[in-house]
C-alpha atoms as a PDB file:
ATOM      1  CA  UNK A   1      22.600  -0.660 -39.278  1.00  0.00           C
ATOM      2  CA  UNK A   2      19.976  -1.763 -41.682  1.00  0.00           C
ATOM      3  CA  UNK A   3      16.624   0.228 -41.723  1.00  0.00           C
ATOM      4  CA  UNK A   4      13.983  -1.522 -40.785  1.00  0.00           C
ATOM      5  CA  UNK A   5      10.609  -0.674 -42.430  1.00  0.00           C
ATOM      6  CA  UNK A   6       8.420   0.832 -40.434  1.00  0.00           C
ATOM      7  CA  UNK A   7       4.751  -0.246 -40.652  1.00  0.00           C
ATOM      8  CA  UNK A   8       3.337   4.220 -40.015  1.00  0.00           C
ATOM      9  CA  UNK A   9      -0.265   3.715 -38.154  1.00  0.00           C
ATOM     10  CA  UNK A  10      -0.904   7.425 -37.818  1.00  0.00           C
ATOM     11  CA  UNK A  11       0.729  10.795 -38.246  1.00  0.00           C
ATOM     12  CA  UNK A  12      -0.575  14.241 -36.136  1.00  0.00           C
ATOM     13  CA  UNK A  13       0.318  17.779 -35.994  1.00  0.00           C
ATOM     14  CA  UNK A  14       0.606  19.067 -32.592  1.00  0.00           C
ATOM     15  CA  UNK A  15       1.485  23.069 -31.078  1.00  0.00           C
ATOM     16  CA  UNK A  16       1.618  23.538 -27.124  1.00  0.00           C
ATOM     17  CA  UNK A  17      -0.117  26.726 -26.701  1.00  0.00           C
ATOM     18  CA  UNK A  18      -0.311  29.688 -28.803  1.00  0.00           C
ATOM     19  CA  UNK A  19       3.366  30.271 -29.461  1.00  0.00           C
ATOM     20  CA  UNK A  20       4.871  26.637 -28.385  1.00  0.00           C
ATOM     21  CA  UNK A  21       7.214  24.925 -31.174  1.00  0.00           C
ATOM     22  CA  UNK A  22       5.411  22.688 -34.046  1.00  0.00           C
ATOM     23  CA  UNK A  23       6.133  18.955 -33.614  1.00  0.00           C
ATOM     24  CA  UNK A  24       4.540  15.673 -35.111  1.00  0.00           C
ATOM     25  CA  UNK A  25       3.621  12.563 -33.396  1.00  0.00           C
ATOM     26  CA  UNK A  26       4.092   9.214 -35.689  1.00  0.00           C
ATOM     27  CA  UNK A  27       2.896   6.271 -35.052  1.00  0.00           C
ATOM     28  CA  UNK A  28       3.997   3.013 -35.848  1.00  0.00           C
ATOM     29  CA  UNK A  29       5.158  -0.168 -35.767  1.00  0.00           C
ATOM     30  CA  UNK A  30       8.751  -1.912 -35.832  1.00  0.00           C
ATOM     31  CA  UNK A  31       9.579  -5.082 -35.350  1.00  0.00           C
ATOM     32  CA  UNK A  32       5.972  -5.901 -33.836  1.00  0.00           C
ATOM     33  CA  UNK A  33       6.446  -3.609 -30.936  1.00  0.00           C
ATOM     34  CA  UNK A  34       4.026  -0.424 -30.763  1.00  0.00           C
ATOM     35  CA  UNK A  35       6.876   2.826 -31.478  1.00  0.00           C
ATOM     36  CA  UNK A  36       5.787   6.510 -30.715  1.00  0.00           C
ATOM     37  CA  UNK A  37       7.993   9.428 -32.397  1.00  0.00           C
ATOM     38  CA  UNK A  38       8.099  13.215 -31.345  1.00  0.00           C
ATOM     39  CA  UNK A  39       9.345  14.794 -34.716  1.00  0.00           C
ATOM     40  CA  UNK A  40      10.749  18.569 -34.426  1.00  0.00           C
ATOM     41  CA  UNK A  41      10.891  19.144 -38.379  1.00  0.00           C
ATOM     42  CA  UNK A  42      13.611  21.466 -40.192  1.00  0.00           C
ATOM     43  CA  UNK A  43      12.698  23.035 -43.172  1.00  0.00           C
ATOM     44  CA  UNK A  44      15.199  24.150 -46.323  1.00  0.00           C
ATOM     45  CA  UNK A  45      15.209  27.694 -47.265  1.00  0.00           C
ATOM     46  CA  UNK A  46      11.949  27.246 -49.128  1.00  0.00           C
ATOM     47  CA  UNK A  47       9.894  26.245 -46.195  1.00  0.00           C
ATOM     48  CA  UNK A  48       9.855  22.550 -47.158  1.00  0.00           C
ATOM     49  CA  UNK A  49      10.072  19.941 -44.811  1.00  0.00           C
ATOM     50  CA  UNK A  50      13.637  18.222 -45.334  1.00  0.00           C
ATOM     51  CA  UNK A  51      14.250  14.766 -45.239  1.00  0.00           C
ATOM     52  CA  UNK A  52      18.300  15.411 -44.578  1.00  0.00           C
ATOM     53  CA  UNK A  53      20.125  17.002 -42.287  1.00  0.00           C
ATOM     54  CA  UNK A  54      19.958  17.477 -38.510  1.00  0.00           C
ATOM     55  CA  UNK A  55      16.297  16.274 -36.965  1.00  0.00           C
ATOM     56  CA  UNK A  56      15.204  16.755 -33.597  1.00  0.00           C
ATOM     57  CA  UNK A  57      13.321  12.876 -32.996  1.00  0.00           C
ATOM     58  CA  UNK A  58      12.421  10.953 -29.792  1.00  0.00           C
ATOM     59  CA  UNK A  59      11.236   7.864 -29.772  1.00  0.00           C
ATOM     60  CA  UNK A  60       9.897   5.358 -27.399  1.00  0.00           C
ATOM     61  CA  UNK A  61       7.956   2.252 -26.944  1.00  0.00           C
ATOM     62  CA  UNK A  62       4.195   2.022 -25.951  1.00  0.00           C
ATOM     63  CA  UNK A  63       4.412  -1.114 -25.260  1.00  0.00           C
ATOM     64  CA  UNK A  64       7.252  -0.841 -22.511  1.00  0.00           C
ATOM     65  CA  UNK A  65       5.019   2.171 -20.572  1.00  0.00           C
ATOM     66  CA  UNK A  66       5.398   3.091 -17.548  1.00  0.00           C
ATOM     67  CA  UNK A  67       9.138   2.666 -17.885  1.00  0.00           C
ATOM     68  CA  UNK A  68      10.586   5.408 -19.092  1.00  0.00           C
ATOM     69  CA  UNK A  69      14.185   4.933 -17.422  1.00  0.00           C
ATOM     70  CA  UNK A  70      17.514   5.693 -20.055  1.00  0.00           C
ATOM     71  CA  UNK A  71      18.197   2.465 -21.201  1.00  0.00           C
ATOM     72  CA  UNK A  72      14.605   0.649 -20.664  1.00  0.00           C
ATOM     73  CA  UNK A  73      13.196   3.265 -22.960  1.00  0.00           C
ATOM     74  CA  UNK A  74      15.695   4.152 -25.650  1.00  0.00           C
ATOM     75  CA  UNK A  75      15.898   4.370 -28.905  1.00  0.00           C
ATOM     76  CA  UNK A  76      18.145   5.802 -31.522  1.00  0.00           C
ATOM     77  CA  UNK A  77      15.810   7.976 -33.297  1.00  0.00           C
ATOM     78  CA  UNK A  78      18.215   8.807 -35.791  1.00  0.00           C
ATOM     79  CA  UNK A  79      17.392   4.766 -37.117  1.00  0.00           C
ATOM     80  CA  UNK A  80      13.974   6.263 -37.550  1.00  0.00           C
ATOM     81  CA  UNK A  81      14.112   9.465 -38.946  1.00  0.00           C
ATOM     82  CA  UNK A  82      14.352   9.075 -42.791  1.00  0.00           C
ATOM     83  CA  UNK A  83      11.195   7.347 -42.436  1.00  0.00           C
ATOM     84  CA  UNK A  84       9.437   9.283 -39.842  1.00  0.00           C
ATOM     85  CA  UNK A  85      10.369  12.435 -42.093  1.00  0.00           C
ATOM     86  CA  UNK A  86       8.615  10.661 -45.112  1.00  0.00           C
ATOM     87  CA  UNK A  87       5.674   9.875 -43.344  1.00  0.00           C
ATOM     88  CA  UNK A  88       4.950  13.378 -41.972  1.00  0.00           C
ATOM     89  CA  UNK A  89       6.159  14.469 -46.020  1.00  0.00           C
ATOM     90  CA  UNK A  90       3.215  12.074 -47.038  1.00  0.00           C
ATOM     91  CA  UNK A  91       0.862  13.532 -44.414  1.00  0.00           C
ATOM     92  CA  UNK A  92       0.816  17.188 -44.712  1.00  0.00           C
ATOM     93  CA  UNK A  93       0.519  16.803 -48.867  1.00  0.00           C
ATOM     94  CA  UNK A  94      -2.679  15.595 -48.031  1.00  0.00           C
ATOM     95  CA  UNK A  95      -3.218  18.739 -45.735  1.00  0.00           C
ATOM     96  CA  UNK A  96      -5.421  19.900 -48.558  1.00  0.00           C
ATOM     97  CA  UNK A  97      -7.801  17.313 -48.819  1.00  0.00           C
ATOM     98  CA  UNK A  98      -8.414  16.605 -44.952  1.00  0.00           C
ATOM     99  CA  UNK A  99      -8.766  20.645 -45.036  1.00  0.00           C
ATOM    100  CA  UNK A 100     -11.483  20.439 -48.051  1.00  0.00           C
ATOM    101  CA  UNK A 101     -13.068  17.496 -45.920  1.00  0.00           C
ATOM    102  CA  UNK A 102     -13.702  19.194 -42.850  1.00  0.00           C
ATOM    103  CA  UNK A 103     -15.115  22.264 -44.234  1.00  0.00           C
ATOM    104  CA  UNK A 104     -17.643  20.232 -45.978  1.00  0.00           C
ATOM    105  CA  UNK A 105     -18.481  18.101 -43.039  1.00  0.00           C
ATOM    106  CA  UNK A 106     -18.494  22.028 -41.192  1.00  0.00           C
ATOM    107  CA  UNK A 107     -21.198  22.748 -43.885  1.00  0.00           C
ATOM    108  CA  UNK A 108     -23.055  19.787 -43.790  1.00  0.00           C
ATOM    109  CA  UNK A 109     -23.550  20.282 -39.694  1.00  0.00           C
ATOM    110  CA  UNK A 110     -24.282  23.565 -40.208  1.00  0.00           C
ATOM    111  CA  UNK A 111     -26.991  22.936 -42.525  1.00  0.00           C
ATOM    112  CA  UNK A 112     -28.776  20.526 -40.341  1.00  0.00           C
ATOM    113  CA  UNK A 113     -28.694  22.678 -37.637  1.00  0.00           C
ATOM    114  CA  UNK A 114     -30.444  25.820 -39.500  1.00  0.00           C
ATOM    115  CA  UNK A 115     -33.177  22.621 -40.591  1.00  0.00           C
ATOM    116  CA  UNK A 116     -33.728  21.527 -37.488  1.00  0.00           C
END
């Protein structure tokens, strides 16, 4: 199959609870239609997020909610994954900076408050 490109609208980092598994949710587009992925990451020996090997990936449409029957709701995520893996690569490089951001907007409340 041919990989389609995937137009990403927004990438999150999610934890259920105080011990629950890490996962991403990606959003995005394909083919017009409005995709969500759950992305259970591996990492390489180093800790890095890996773009090969075995991913854990569900996908589904938005669009086609409430049905979430086998077969009206399905998709190989496996088509998706490179890409979803890439996106979620891109994402938590910029870890730092959204980090940096909301200590300084942290900052900037904190002042007010103490001036007001």
């Amino acid at each position: 199959m041919d990989e389609a490109k995937l137009d990403i609208q927004e990438v999150a980092h999610h934890r259920n609870g105080v011990a629950g598994e890490c996962f991403y949710l990606v959003r995005f587009q394909n083919d017009g239609a409005n995709m969500l992925a759950t992305y259970f990451p591996e990492y390489d020996r180093d800790g890095n997020l890996g773009v090969q090997g075995s991913m854990t990936i569900a996908v589904i449409c938005l669009d086609s909610l409430p049905a979430i029957e086998f077969g009206e709701n399905s998709y190989r995520g496996d088509h998706f994954a490179r890409q979803i893996a890439e996106a979620v690569i891109e994402y938590e490089a910029g870890a730092d900076d959204r980090l940096a951001a909301l200590a300084a907007e942290y900052r900037a409340n904190a002042e007010a408050r103490q001036e007001g």
